[in-house]
N, C-alpha and C. Protein backbone atom coordinates (compact mmCIF):
# COMPACT_ATOMS: atom_id res chain seq x y z
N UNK A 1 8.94 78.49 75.19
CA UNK A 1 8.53 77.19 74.65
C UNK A 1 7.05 77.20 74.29
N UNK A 2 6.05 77.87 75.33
CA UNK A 2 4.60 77.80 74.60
C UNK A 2 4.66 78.71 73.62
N UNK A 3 5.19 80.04 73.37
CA UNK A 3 4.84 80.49 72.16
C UNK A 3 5.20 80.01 71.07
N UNK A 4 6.86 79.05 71.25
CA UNK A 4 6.95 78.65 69.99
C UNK A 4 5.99 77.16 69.55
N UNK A 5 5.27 76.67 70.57
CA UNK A 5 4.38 75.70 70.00
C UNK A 5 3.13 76.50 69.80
N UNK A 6 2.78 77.93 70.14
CA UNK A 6 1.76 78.19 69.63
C UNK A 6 1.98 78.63 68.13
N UNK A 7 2.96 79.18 67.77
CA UNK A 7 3.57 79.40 66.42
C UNK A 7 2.98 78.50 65.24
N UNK A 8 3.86 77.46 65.83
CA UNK A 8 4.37 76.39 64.99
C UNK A 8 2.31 75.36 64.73
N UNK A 9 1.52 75.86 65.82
CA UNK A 9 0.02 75.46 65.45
C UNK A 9 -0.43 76.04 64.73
N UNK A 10 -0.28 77.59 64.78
CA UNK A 10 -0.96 78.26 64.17
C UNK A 10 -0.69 78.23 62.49
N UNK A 11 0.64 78.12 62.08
CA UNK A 11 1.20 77.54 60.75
C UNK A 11 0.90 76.31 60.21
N UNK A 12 0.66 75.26 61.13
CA UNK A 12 -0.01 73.65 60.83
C UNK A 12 -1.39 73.62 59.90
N UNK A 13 -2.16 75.15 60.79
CA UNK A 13 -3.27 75.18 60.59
C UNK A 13 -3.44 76.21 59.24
N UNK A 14 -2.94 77.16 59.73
CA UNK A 14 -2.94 77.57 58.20
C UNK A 14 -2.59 76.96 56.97
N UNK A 15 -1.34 76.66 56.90
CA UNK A 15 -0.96 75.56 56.14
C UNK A 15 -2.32 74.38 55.45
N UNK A 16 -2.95 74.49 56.73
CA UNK A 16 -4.22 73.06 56.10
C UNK A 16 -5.08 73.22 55.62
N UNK A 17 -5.35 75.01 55.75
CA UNK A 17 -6.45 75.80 55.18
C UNK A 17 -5.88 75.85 53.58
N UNK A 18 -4.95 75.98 53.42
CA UNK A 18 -4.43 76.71 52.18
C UNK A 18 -4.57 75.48 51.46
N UNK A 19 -4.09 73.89 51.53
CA UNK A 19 -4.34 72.94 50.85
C UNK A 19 -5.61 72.46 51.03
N UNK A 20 -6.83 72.42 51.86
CA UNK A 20 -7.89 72.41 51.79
C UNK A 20 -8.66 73.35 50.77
N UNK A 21 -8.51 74.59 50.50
CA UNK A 21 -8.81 75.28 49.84
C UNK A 21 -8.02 75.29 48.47
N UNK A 22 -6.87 74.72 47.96
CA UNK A 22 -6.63 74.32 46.38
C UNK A 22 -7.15 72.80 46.08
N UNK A 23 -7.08 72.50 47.21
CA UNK A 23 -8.30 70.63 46.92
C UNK A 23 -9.38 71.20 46.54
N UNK A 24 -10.41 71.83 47.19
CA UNK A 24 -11.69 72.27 46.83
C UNK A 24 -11.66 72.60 45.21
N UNK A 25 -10.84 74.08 44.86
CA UNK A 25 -10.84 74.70 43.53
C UNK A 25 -10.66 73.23 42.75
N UNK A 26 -9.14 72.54 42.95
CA UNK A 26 -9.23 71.68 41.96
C UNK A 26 -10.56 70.40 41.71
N UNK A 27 -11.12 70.60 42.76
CA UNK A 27 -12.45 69.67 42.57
C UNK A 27 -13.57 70.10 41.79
N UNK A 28 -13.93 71.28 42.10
CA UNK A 28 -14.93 71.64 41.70
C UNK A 28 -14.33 72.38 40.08
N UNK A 29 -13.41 72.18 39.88
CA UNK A 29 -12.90 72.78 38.11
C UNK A 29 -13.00 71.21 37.55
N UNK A 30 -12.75 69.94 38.23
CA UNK A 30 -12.85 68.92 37.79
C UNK A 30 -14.51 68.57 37.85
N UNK A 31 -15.26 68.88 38.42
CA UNK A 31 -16.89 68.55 38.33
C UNK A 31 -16.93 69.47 37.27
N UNK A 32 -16.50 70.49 37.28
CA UNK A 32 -17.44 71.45 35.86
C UNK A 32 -16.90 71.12 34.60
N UNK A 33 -15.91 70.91 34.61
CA UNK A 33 -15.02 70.47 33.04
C UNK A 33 -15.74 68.91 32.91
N UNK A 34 -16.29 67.78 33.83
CA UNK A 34 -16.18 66.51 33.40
C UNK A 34 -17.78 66.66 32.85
N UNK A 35 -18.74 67.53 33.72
CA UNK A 35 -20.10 67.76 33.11
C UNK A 35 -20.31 68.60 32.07
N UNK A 36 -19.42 69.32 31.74
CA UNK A 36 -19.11 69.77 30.43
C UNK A 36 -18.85 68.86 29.32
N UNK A 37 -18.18 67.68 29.60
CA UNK A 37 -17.45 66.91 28.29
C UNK A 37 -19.00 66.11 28.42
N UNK A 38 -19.74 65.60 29.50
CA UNK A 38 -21.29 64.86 29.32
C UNK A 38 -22.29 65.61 28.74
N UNK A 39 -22.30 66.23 28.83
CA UNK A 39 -23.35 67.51 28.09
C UNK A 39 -23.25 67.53 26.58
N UNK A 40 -21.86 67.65 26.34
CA UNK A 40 -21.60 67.63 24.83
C UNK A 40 -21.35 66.79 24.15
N UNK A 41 -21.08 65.74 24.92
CA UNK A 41 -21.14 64.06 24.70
C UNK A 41 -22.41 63.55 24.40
N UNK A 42 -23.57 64.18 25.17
CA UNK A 42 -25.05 63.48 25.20
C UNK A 42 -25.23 64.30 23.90
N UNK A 43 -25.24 65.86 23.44
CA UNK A 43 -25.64 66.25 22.47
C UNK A 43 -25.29 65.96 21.60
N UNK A 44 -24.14 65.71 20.91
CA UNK A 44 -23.23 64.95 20.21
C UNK A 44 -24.07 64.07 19.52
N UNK A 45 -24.49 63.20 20.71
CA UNK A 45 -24.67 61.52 20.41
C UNK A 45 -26.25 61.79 20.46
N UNK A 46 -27.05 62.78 20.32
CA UNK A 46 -28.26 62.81 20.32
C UNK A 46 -28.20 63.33 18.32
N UNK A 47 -27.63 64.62 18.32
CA UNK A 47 -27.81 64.65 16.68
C UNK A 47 -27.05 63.55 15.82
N UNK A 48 -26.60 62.54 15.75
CA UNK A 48 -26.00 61.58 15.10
C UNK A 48 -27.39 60.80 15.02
N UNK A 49 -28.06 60.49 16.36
CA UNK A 49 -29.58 59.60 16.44
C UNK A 49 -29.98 60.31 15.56
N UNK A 50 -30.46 61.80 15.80
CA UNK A 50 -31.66 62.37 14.92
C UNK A 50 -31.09 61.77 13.48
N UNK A 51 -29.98 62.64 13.16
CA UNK A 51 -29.42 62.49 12.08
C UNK A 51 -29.83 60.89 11.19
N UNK A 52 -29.33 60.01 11.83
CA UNK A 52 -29.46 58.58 11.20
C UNK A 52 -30.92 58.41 11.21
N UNK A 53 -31.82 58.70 12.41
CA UNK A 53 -33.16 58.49 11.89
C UNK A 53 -33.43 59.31 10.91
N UNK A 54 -33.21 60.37 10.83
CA UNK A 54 -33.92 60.97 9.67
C UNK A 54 -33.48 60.58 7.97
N UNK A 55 -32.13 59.98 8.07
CA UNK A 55 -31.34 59.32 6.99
C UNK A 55 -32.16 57.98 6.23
N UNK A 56 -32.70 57.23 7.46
CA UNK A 56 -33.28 55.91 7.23
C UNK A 56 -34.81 56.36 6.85
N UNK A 57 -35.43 56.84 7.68
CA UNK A 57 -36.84 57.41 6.59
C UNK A 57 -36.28 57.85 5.56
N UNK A 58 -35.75 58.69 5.26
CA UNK A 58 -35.48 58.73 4.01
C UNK A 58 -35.51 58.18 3.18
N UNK A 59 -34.13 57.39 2.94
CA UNK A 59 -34.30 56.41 2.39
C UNK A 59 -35.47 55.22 1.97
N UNK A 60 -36.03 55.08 3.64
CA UNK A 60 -37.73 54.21 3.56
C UNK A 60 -38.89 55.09 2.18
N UNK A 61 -38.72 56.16 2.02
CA UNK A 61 -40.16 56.72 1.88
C UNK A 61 -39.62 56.81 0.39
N UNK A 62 -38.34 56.98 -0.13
CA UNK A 62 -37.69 57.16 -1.65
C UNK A 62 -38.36 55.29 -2.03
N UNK A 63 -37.95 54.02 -1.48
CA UNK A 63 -37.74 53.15 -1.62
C UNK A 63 -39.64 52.59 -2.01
N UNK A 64 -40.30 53.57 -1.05
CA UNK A 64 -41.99 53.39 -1.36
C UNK A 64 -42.35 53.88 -2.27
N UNK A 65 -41.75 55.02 -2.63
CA UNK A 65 -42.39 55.95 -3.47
C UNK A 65 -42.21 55.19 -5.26
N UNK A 66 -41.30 54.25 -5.44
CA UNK A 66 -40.91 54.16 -6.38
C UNK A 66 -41.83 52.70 -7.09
């Protein structure tokens, strides 16, 4: 009877390691993929700024010049 409850601990525990350790992977693949989509989201949305500012001078300095 104690070995089979030492068994049956030692499997509990492993067992908790093994889903502790695919929680982790899937966490940390979810931090790197979501700071991935912000990164390219901020750059994204940074050349559209440049972009439009540089569109609107444009336009400003054609509109002086004339």
């Amino acid at each position: 009877m104690k070995y089979a409850l030492l068994l049956i601990t030692a499997l509990l525990i492993t067992g908790c390691a093994e889903i502790k350790g695919a929680g982790r992977t899937i966490g940390h693949t979810t931090r790197d993929v979501t700071k991935q989509i912000g990164h390219t989201t901020r750059d994204v949305t940074r050349e559209i700024g440049h972009g439009t500012r540089d569109t609107v001078k444009g336009i400003g300095n054609q509109i002086q010049n004339q």
